[in-house]
Protein backbone atom coordinates (compact mmCIF):
# COMPACT_ATOMS: atom_id res chain seq x y z
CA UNK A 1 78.33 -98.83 32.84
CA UNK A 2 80.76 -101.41 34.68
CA UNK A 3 83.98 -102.13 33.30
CA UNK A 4 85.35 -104.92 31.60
CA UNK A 5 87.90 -105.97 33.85
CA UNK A 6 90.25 -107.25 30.38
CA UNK A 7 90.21 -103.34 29.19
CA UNK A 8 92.69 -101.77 30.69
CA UNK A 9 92.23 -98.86 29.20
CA UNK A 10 88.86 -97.94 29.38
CA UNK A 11 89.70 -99.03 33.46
CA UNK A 12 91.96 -96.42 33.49
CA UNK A 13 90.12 -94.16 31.58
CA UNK A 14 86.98 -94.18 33.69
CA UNK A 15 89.86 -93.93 36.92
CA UNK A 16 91.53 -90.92 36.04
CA UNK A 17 87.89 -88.99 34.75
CA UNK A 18 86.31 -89.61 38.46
CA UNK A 19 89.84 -88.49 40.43
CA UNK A 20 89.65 -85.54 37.93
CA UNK A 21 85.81 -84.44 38.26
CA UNK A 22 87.04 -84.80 42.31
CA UNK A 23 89.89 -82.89 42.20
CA UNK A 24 87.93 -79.80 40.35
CA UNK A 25 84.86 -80.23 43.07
CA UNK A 26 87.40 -79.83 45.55
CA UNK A 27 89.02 -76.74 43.86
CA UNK A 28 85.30 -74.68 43.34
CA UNK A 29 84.12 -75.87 47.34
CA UNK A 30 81.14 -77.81 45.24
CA UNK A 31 79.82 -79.86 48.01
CA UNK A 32 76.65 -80.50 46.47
CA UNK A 33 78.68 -81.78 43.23
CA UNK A 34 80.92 -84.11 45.83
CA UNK A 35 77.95 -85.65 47.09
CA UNK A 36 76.98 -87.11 43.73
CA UNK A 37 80.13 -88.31 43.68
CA UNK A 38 80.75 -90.67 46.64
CA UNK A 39 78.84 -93.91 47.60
CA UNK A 40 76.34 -93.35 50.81
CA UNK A 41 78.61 -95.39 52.62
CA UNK A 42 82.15 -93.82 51.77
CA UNK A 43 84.67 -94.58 53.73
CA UNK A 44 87.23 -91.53 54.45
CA UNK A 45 90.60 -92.57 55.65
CA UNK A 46 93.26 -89.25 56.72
CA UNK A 47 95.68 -89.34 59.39
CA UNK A 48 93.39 -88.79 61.87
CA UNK A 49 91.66 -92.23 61.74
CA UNK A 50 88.67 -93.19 59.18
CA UNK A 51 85.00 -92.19 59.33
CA UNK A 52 81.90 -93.84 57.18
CA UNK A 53 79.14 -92.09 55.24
CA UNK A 54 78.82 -89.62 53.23
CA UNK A 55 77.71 -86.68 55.48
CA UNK A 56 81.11 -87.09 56.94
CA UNK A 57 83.10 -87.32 54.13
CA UNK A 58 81.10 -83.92 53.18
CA UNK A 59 82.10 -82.62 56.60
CA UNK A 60 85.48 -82.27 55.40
CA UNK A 61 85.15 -80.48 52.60
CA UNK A 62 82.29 -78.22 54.09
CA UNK A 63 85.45 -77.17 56.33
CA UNK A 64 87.23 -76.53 53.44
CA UNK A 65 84.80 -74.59 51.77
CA UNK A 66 84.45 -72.61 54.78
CA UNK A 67 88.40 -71.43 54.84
CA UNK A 68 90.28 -68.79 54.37
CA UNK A 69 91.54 -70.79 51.21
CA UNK A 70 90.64 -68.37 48.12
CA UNK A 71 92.29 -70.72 45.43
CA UNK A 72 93.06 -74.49 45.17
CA UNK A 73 94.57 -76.81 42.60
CA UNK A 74 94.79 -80.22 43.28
CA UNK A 75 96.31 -82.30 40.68
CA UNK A 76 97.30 -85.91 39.89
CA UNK A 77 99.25 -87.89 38.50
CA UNK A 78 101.05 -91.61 38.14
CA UNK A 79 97.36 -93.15 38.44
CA UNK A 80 96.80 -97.10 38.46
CA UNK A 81 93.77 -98.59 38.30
CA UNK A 82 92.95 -102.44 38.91
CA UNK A 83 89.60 -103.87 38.54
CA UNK A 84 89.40 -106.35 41.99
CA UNK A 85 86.97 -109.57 42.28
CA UNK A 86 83.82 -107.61 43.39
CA UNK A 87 83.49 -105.16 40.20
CA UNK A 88 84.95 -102.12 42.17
CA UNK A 89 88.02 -100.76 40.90
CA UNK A 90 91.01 -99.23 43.43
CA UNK A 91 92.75 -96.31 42.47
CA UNK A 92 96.10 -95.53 43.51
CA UNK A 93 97.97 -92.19 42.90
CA UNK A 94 100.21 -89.55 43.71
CA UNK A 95 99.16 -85.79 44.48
CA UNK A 96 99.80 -81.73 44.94
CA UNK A 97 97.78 -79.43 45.93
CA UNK A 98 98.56 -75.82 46.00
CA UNK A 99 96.49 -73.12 47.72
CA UNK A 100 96.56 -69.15 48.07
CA UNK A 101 94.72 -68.23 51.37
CA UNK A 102 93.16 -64.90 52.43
CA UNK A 103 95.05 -64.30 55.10
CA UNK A 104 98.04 -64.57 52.49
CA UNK A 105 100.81 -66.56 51.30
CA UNK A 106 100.47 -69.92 49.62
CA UNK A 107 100.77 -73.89 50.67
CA UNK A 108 101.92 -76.76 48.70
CA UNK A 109 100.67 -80.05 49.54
CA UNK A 110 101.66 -83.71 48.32
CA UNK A 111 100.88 -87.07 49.38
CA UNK A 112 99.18 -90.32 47.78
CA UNK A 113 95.32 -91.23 47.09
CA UNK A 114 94.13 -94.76 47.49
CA UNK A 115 90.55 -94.48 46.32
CA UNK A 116 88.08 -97.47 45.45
CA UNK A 117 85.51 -96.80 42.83
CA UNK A 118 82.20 -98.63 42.08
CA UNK A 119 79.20 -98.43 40.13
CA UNK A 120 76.24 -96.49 41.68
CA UNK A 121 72.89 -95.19 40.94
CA UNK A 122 74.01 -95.22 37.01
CA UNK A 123 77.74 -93.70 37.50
CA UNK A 124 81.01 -94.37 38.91
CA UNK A 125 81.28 -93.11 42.52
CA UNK A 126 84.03 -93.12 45.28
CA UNK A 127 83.59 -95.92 47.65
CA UNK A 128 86.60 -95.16 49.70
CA UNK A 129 88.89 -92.29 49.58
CA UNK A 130 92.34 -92.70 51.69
CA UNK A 131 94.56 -89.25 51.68
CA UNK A 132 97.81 -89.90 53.57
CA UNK A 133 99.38 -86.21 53.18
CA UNK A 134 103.41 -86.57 52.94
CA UNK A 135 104.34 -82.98 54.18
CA UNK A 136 102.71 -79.35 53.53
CA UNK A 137 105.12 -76.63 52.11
CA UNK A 138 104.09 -73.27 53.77
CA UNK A 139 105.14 -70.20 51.11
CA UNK A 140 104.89 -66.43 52.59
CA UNK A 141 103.06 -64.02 50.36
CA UNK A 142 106.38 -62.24 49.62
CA UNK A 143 107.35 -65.39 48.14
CA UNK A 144 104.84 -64.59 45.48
CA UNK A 145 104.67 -62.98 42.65
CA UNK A 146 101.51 -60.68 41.78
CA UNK A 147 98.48 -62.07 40.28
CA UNK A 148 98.39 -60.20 36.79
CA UNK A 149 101.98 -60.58 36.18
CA UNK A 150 103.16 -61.38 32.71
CA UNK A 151 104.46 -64.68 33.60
CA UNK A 152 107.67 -63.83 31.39
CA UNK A 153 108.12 -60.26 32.88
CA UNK A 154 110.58 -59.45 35.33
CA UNK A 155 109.50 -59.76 39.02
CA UNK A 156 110.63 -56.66 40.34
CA UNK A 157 111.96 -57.37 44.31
């Protein structure tokens, strides 16, 4: 359902649940749950330039999926969402992502997100997703503690 542009809640609300349901799709390499989340014509902005469409916004994250990353955990936070003239709403936010790889050790990523969001084939999709990384954080796997440690334990060294 669109927004109405004087609700700044439900704005924000309907913001922050999209960027969420993202951020998890990301995290379980659910390509086929990303593409019923961005617009046919998505526009992916990264360092690297921008591309258009969603088969190449889904080529990204098939080379994610296809990593050595074994676990991921994006999160965000300090979201703002503004309605604009043409009913789509831009997103801005901040972001980290952490990840434990196979080939060990751990990297912690943070940048921004400048998404637009629009109404779509009955739901709220991305329109345009802009990632500009700040810096990457590389952790070595003796750096980390074991998986099924008691989180209040003592981390023997």
């Amino acid at each position: 359902m669109p927004l109405d542009p004087s609700d700044p809640a439900a704005i924000s609300y309907a913001a922050t649940s999209l960027l969420c349901e993202y951020q998890a799709l990301v995290d379980a390499k659910d390509i086929d749950g990303l593409a019923q989340i961005v617009h046919p014509d998505v526009e992916l902005t990264r360092r690297g330039g921008t591309s258009h469409g969603s088969e190449a916004f889904l080529d990204l994250y098939r080379r994610f999926a296809a990593s050595d990353v074994r676990d991921a955990q994006h999160m965000a936070t300090n979201v703002m969402a503004t309605t604009n003239d043409d009913d789509t709403v831009d997103v801005r936010s901040t972001f980290i992502a952490i990840t434990t790889h196979e080939a060990g050790g751990a990297r912690q990523i943070w940048g921004r997100y400048h998404d637009t969001m629009a109404w779509h084939g009955g739901r709220w999709v991305l329109t345009a997703k802009r990632i500009a990384v700040v810096r990457t954080a590389l952790f070595d796997e003796t750096m980390l503690a074991p998986v099924d440690i008691d989180t209040f334990a003592v981390i023997p060294r």
